[in-house]
PDB file of N, CA and C in Angstrom:
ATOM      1  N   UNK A   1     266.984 269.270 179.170  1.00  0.00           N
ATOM      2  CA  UNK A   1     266.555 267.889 179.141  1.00  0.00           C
ATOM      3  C   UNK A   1     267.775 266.981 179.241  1.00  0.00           C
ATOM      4  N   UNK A   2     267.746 266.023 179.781  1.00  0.00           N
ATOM      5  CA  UNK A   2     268.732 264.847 180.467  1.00  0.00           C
ATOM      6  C   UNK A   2     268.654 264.177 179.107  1.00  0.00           C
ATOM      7  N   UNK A   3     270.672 263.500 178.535  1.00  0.00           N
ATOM      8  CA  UNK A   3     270.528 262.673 177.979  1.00  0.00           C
ATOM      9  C   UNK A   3     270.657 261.217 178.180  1.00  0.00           C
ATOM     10  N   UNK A   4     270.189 260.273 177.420  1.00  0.00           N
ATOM     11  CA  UNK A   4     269.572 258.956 177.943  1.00  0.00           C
ATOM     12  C   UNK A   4     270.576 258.397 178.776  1.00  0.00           C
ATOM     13  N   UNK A   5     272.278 258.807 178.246  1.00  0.00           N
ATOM     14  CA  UNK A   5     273.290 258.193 179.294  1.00  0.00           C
ATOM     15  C   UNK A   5     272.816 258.853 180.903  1.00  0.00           C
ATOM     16  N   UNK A   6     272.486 260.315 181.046  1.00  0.00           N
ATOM     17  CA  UNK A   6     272.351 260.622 182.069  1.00  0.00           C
ATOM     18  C   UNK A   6     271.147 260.186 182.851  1.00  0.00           C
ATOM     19  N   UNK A   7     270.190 259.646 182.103  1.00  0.00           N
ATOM     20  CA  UNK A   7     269.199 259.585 182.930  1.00  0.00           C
ATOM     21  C   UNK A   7     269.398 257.883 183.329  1.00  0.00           C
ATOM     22  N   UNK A   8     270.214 257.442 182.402  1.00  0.00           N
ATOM     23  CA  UNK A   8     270.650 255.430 182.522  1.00  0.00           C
ATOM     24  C   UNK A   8     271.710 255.803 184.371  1.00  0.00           C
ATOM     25  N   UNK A   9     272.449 256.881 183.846  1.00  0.00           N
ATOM     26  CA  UNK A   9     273.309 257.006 185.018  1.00  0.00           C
ATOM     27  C   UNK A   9     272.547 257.423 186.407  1.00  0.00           C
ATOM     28  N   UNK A  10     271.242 257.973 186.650  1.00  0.00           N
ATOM     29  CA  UNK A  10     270.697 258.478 187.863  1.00  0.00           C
ATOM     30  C   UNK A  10     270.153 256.832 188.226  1.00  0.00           C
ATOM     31  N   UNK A  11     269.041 256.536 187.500  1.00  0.00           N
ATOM     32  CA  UNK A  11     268.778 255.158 187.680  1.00  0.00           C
ATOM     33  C   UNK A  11     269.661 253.924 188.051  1.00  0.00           C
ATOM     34  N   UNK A  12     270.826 254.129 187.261  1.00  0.00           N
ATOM     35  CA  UNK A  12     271.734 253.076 188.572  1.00  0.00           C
ATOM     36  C   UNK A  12     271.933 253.029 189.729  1.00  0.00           C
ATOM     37  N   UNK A  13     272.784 254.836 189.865  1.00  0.00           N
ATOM     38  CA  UNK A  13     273.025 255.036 191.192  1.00  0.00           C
ATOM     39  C   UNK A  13     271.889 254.902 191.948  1.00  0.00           C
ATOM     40  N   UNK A  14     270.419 255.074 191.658  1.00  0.00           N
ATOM     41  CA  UNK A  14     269.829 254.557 192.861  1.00  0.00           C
ATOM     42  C   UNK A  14     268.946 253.223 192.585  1.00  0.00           C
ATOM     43  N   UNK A  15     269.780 252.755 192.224  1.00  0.00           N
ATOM     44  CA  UNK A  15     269.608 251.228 192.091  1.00  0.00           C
ATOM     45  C   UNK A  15     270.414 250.524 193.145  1.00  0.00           C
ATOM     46  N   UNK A  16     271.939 250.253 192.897  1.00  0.00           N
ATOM     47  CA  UNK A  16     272.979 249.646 193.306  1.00  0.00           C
ATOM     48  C   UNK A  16     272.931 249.630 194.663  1.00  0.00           C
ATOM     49  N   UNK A  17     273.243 248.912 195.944  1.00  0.00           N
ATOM     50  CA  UNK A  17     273.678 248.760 196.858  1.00  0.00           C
ATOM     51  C   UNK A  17     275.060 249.553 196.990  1.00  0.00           C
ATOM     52  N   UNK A  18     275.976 249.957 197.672  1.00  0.00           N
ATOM     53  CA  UNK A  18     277.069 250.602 197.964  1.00  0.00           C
ATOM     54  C   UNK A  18     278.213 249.450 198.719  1.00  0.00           C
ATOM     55  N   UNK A  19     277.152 248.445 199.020  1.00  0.00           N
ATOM     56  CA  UNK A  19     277.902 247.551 200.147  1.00  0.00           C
ATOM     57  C   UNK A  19     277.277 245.930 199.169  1.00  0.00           C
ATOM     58  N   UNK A  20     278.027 245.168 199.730  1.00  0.00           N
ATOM     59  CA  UNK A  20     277.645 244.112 198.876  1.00  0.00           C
ATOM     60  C   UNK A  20     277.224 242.967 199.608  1.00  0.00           C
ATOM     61  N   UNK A  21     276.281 241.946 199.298  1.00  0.00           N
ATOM     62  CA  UNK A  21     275.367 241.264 200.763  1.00  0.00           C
ATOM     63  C   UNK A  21     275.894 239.945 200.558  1.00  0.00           C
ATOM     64  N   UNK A  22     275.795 238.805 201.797  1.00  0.00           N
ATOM     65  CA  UNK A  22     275.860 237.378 202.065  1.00  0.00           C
ATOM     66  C   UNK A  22     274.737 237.157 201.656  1.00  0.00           C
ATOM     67  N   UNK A  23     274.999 236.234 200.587  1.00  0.00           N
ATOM     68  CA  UNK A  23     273.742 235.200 199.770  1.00  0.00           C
ATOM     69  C   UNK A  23     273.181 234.505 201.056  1.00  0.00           C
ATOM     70  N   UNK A  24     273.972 234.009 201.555  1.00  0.00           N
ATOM     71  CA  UNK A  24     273.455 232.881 202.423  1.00  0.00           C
ATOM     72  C   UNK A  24     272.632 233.533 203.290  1.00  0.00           C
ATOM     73  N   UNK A  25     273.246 234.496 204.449  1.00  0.00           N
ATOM     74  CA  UNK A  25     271.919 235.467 205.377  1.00  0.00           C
ATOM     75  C   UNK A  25     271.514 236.590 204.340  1.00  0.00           C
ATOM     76  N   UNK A  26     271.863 237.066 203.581  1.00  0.00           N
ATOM     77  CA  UNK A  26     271.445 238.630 203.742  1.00  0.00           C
ATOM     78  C   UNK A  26     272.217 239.653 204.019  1.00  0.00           C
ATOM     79  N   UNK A  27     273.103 239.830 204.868  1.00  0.00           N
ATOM     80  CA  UNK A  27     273.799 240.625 205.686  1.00  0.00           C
ATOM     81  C   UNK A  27     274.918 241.433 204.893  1.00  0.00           C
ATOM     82  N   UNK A  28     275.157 242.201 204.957  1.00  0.00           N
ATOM     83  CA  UNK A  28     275.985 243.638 204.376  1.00  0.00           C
ATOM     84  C   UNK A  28     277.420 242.776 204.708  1.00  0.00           C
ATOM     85  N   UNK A  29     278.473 242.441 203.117  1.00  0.00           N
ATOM     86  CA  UNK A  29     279.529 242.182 203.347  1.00  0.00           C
ATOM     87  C   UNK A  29     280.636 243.600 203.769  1.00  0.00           C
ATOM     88  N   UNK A  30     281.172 243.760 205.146  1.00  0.00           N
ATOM     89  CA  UNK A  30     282.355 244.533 205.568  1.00  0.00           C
ATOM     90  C   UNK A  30     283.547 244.505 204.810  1.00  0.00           C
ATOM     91  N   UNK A  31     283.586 243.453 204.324  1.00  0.00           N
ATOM     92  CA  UNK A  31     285.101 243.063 204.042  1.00  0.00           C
ATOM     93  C   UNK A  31     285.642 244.026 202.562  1.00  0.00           C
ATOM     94  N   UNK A  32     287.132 244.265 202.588  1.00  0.00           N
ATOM     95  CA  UNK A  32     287.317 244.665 201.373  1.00  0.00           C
ATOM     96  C   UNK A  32     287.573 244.039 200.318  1.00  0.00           C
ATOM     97  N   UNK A  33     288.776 243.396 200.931  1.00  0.00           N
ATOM     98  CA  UNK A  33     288.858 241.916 199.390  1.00  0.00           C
ATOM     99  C   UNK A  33     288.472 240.610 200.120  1.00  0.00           C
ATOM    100  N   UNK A  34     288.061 239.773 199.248  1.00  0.00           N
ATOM    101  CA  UNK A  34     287.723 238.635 199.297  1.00  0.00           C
ATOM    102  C   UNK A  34     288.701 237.351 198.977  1.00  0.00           C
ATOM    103  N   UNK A  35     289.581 237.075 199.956  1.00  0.00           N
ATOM    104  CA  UNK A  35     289.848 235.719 199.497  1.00  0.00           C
ATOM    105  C   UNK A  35     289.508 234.161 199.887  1.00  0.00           C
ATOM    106  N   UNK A  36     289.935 233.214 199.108  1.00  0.00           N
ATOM    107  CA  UNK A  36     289.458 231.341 199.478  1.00  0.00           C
ATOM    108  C   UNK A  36     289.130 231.581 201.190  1.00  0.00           C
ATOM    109  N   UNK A  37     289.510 232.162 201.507  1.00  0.00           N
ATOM    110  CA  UNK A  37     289.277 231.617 203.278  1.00  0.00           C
ATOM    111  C   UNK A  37     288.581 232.823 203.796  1.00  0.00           C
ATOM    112  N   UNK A  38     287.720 233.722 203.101  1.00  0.00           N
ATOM    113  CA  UNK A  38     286.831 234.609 204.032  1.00  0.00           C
ATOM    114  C   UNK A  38     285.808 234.309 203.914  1.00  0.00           C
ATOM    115  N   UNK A  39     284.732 234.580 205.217  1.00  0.00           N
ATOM    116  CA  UNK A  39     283.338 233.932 205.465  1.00  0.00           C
ATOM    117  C   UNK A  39     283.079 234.916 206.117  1.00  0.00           C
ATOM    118  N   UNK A  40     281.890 235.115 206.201  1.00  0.00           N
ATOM    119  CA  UNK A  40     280.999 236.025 206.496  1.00  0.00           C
ATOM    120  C   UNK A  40     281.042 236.396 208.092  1.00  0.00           C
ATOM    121  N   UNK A  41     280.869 237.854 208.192  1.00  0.00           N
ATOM    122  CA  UNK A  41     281.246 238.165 210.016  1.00  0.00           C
ATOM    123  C   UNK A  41     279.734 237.455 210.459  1.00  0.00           C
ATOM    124  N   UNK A  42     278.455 237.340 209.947  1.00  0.00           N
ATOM    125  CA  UNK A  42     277.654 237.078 210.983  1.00  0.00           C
ATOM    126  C   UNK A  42     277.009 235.761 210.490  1.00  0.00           C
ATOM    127  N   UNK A  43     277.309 234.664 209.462  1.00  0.00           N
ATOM    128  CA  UNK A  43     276.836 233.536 209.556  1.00  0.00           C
ATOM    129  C   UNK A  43     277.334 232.758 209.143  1.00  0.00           C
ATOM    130  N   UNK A  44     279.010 232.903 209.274  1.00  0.00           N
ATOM    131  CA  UNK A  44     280.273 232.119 208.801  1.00  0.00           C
ATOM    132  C   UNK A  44     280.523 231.418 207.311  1.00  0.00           C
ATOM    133  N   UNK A  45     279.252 232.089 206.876  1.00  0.00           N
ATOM    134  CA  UNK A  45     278.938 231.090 205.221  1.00  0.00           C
ATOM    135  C   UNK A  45     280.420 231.760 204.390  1.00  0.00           C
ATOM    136  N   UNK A  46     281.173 231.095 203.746  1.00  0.00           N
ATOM    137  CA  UNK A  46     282.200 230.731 202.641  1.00  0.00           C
ATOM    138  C   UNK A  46     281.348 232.413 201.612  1.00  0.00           C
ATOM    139  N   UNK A  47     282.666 233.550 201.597  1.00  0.00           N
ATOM    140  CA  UNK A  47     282.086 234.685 200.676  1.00  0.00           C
ATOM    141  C   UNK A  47     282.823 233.974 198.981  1.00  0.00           C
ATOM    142  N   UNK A  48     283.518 233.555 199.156  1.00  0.00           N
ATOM    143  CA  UNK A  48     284.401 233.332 197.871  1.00  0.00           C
ATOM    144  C   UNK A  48     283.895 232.217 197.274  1.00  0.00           C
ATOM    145  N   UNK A  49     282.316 232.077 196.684  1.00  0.00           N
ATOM    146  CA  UNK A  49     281.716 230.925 196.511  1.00  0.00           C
ATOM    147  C   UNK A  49     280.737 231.626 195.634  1.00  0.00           C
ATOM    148  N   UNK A  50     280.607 230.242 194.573  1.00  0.00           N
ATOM    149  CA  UNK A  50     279.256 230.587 193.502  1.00  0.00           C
ATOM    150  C   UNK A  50     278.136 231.493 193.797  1.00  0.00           C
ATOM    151  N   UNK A  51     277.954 231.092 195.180  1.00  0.00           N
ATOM    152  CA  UNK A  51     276.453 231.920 195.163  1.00  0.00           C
ATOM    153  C   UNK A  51     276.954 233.641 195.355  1.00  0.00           C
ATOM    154  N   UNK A  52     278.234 233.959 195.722  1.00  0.00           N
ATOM    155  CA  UNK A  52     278.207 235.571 196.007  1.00  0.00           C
ATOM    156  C   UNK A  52     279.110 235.991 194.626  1.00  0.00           C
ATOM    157  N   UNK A  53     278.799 234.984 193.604  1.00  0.00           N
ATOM    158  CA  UNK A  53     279.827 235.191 192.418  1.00  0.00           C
ATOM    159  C   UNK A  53     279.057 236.592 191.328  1.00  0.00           C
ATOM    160  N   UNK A  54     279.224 237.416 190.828  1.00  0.00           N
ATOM    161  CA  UNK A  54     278.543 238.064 189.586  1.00  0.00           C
ATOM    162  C   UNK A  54     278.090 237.304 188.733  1.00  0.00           C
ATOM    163  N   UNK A  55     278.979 236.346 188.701  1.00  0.00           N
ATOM    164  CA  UNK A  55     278.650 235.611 187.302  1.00  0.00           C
ATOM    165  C   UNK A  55     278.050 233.854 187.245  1.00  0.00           C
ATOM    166  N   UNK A  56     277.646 233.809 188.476  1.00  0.00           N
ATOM    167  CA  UNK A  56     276.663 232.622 189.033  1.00  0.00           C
ATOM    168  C   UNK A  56     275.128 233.115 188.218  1.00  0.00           C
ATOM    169  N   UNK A  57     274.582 231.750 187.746  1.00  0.00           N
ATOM    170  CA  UNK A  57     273.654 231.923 186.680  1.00  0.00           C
ATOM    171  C   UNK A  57     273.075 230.960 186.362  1.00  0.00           C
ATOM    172  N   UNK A  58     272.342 230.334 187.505  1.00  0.00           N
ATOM    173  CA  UNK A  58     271.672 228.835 187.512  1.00  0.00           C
ATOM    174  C   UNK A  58     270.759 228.892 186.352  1.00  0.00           C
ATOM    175  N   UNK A  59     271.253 227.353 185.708  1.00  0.00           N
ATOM    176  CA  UNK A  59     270.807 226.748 184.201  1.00  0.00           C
ATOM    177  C   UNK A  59     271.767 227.252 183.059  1.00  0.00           C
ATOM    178  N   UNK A  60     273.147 227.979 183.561  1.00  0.00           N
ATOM    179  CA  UNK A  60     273.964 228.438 182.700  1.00  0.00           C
ATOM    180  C   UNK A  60     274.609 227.275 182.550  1.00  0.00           C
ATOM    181  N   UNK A  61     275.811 226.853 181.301  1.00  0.00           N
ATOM    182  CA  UNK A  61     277.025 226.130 181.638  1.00  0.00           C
ATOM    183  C   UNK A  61     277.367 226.222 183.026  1.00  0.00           C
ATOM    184  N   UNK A  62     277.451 224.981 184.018  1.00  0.00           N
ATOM    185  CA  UNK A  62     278.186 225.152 185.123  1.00  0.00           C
ATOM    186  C   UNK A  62     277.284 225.874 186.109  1.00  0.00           C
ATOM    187  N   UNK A  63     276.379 226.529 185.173  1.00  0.00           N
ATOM    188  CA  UNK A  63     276.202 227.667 186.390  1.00  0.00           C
ATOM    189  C   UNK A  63     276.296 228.683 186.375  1.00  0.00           C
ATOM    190  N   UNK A  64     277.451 228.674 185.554  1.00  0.00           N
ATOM    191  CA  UNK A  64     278.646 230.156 185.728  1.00  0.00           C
ATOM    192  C   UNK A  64     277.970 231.099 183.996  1.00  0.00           C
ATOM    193  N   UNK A  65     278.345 232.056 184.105  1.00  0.00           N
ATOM    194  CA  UNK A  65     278.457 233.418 182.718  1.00  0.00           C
ATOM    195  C   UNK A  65     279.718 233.106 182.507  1.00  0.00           C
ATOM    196  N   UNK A  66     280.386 232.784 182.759  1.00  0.00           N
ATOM    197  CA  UNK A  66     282.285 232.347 182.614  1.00  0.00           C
ATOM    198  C   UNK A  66     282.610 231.283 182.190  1.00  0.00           C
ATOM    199  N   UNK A  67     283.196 231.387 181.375  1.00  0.00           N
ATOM    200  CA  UNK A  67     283.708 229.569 180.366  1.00  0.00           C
ATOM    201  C   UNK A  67     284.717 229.051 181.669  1.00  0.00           C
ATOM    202  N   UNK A  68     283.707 228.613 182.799  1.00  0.00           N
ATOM    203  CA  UNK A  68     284.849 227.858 183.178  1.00  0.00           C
ATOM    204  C   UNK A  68     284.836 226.344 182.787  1.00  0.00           C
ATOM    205  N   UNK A  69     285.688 225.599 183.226  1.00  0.00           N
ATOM    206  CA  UNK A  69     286.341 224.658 182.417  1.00  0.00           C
ATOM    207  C   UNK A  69     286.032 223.383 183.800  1.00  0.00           C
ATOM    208  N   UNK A  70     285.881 223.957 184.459  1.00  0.00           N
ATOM    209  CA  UNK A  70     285.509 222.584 185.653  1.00  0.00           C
ATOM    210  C   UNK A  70     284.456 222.917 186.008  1.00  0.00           C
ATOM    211  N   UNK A  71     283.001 221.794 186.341  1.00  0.00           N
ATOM    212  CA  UNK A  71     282.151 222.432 187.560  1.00  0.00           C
ATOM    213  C   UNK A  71     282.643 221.952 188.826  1.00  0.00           C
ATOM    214  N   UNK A  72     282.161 223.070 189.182  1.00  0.00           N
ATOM    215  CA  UNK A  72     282.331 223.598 191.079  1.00  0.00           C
ATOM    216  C   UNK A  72     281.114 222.815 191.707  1.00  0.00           C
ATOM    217  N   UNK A  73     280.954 221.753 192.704  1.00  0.00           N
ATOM    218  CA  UNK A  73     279.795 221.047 192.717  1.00  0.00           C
ATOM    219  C   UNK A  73     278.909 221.506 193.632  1.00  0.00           C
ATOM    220  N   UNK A  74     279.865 222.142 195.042  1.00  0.00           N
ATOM    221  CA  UNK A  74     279.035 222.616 195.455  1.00  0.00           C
ATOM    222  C   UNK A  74     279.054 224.608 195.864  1.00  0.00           C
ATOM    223  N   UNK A  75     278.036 224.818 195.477  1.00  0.00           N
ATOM    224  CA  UNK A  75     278.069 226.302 194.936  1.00  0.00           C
ATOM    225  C   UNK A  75     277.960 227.290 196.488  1.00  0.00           C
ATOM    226  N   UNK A  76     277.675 226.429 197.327  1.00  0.00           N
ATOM    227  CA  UNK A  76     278.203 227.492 198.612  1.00  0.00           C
ATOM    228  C   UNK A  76     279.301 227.500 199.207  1.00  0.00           C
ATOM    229  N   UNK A  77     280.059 226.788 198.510  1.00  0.00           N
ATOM    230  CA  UNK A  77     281.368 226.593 199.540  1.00  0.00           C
ATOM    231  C   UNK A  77     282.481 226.696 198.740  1.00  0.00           C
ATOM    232  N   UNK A  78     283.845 227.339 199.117  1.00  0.00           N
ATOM    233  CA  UNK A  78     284.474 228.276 199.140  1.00  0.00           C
ATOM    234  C   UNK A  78     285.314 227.195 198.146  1.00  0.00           C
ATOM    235  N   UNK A  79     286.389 228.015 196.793  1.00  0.00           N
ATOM    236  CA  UNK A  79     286.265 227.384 195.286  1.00  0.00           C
ATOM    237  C   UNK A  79     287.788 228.010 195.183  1.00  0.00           C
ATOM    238  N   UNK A  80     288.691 227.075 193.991  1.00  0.00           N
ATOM    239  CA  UNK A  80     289.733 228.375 193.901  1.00  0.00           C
ATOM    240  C   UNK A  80     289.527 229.538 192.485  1.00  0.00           C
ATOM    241  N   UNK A  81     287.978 229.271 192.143  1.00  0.00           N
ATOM    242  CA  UNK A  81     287.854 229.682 190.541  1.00  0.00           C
ATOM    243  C   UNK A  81     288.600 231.276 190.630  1.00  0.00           C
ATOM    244  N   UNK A  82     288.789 231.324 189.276  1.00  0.00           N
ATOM    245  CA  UNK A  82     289.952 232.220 188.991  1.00  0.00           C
ATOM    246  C   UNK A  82     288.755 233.657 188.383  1.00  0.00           C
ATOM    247  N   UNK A  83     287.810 233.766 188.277  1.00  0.00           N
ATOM    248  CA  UNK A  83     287.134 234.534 187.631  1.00  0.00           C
ATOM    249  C   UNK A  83     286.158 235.289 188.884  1.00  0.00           C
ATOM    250  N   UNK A  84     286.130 234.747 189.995  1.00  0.00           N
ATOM    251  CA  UNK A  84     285.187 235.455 190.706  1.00  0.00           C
ATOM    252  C   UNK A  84     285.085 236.415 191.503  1.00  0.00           C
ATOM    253  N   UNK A  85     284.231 237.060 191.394  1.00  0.00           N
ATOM    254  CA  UNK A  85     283.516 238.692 191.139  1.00  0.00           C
ATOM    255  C   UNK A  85     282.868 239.023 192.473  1.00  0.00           C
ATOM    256  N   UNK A  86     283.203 239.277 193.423  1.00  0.00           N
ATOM    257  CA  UNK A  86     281.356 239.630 194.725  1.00  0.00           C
ATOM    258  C   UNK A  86     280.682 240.668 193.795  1.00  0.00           C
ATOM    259  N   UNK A  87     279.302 239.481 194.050  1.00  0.00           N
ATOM    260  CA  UNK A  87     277.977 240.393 193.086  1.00  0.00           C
ATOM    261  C   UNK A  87     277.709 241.515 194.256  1.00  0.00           C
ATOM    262  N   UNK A  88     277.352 242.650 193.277  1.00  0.00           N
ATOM    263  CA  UNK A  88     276.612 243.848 193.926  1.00  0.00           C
ATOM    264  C   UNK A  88     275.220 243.236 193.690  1.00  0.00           C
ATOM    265  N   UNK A  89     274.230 243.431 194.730  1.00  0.00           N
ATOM    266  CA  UNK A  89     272.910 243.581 194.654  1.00  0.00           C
ATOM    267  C   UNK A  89     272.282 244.482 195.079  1.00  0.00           C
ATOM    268  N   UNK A  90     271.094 244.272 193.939  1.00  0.00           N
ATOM    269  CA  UNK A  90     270.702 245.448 193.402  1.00  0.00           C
ATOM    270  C   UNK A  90     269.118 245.795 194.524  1.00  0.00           C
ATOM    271  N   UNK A  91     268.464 246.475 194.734  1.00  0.00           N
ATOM    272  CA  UNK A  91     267.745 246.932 195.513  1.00  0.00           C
ATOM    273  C   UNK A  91     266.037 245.832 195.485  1.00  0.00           C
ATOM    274  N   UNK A  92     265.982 245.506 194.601  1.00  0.00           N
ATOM    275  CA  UNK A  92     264.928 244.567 194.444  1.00  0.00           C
ATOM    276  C   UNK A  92     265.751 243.287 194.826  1.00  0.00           C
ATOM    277  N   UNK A  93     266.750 243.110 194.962  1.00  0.00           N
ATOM    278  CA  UNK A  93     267.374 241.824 195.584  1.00  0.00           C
ATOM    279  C   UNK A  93     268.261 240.916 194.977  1.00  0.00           C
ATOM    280  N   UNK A  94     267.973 241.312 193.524  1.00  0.00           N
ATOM    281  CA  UNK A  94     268.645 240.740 192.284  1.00  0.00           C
ATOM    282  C   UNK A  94     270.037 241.284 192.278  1.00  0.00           C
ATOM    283  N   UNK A  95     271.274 240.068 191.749  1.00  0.00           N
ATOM    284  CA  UNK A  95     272.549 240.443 191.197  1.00  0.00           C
ATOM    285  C   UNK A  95     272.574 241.061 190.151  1.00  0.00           C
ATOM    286  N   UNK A  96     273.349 242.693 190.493  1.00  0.00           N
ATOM    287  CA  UNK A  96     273.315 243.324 189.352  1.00  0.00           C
ATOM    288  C   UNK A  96     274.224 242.891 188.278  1.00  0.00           C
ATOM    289  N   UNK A  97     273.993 243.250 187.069  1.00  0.00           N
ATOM    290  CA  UNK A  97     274.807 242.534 185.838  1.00  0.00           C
ATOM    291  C   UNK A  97     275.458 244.212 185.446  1.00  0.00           C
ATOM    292  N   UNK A  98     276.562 243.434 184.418  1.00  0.00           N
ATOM    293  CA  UNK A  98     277.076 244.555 184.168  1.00  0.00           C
ATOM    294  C   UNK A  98     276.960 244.296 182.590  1.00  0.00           C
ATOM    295  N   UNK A  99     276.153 243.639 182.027  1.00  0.00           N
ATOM    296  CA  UNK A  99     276.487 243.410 180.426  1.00  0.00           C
ATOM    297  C   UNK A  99     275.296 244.270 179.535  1.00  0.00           C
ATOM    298  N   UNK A 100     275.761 244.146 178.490  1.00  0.00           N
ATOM    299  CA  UNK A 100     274.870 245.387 177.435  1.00  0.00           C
ATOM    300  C   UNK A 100     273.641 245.239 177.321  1.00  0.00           C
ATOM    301  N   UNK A 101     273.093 243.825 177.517  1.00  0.00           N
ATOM    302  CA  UNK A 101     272.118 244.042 177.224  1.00  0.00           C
ATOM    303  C   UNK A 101     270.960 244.319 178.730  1.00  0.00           C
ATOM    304  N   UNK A 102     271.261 244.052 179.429  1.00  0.00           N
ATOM    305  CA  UNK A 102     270.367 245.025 181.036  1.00  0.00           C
ATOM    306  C   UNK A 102     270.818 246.387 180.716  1.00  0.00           C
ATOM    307  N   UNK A 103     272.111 246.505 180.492  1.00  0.00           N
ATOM    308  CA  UNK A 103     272.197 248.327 180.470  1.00  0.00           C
ATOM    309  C   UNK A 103     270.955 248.922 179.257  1.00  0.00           C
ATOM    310  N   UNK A 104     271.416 248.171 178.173  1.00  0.00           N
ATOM    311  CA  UNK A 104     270.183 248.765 177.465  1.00  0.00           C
ATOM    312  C   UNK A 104     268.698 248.637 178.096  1.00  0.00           C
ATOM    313  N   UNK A 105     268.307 248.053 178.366  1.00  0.00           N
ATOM    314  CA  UNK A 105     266.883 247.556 178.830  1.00  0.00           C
ATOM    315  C   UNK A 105     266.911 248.966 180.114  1.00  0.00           C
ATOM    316  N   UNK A 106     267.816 248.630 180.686  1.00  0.00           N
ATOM    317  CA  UNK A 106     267.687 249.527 181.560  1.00  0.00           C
ATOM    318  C   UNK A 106     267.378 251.248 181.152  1.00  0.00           C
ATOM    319  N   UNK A 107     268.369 251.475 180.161  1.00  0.00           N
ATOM    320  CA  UNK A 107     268.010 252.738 179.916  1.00  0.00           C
ATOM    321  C   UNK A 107     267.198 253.165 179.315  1.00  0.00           C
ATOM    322  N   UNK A 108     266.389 252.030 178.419  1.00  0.00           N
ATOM    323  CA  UNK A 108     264.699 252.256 177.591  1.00  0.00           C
ATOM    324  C   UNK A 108     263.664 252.410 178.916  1.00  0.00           C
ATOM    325  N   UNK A 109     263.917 251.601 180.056  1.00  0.00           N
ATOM    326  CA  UNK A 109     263.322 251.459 181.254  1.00  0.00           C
ATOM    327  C   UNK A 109     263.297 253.006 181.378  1.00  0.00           C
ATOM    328  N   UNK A 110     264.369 253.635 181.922  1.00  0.00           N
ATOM    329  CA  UNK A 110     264.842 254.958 182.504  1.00  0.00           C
ATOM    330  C   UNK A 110     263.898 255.893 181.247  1.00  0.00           C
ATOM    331  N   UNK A 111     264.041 255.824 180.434  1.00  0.00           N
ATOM    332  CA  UNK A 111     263.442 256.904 179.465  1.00  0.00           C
ATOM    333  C   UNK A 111     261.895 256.561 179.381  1.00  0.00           C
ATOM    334  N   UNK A 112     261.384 255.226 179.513  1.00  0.00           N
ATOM    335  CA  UNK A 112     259.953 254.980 178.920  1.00  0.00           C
ATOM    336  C   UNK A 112     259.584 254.667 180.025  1.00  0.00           C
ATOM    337  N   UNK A 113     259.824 254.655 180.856  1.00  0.00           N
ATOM    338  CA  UNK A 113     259.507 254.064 182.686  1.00  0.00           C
ATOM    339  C   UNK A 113     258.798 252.384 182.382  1.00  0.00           C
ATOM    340  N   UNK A 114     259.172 251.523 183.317  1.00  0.00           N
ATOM    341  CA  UNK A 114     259.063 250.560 183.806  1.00  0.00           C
ATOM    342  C   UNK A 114     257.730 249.499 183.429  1.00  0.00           C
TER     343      UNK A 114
END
């Protein structure tokens, strides 16, 4: 019998995307790192921006999961914030999180199903 880490661990892996997507189209980001001046190969949208952030979180402070200290006004276009993350998304379409409390949920999910 699988323990709950292992069965939390099968359920991610086929959760997660491998590749990470443009908020704006959709489209599978190529790129490896992300900096202020990269935009997307197929709909030029700004990658280094709130909306492809992990920690973008409309109705949060700012927006942001991150104490940042300025708001960013406009959230598609390309920022120098010091904290940002390209979100992985997750197969239902949602930015995956990486904090304790989805992991837990997740792994009561994984053990008690959905």
């Amino acid at each position: 019998m699988k323990s709950v880490n292992e069965i939390f661990q099968d359920k991610l892996k086929n959760t997660i995307y491998t590749e990470f997507m443009c908020k704006k189209c959709g489209k599978p980001i190529n790129q490896t790192s992300i900096t202020r001046s990269s935009t997307c190969d197929f709909c030029g949208a700004d990658l280094h921006s709130c909306i492809n952030c992990k920690f973008y979180s409309k109705g949060s402070h700012y927006d942001c999961r991150e104490t940042v200290d300025e708001l960013v006004k406009d959230k598609e276009r390309a920022n120098f914030c010091d904290y940002f993350s390209v979100a992985a998304i997750t197969s239902s379409g949602s930015i995956a999180t990486d904090n304790k409390a989805a992991n837990a949920k997740a792994a009561f999910n994984a053990l008690f199903g959905d």
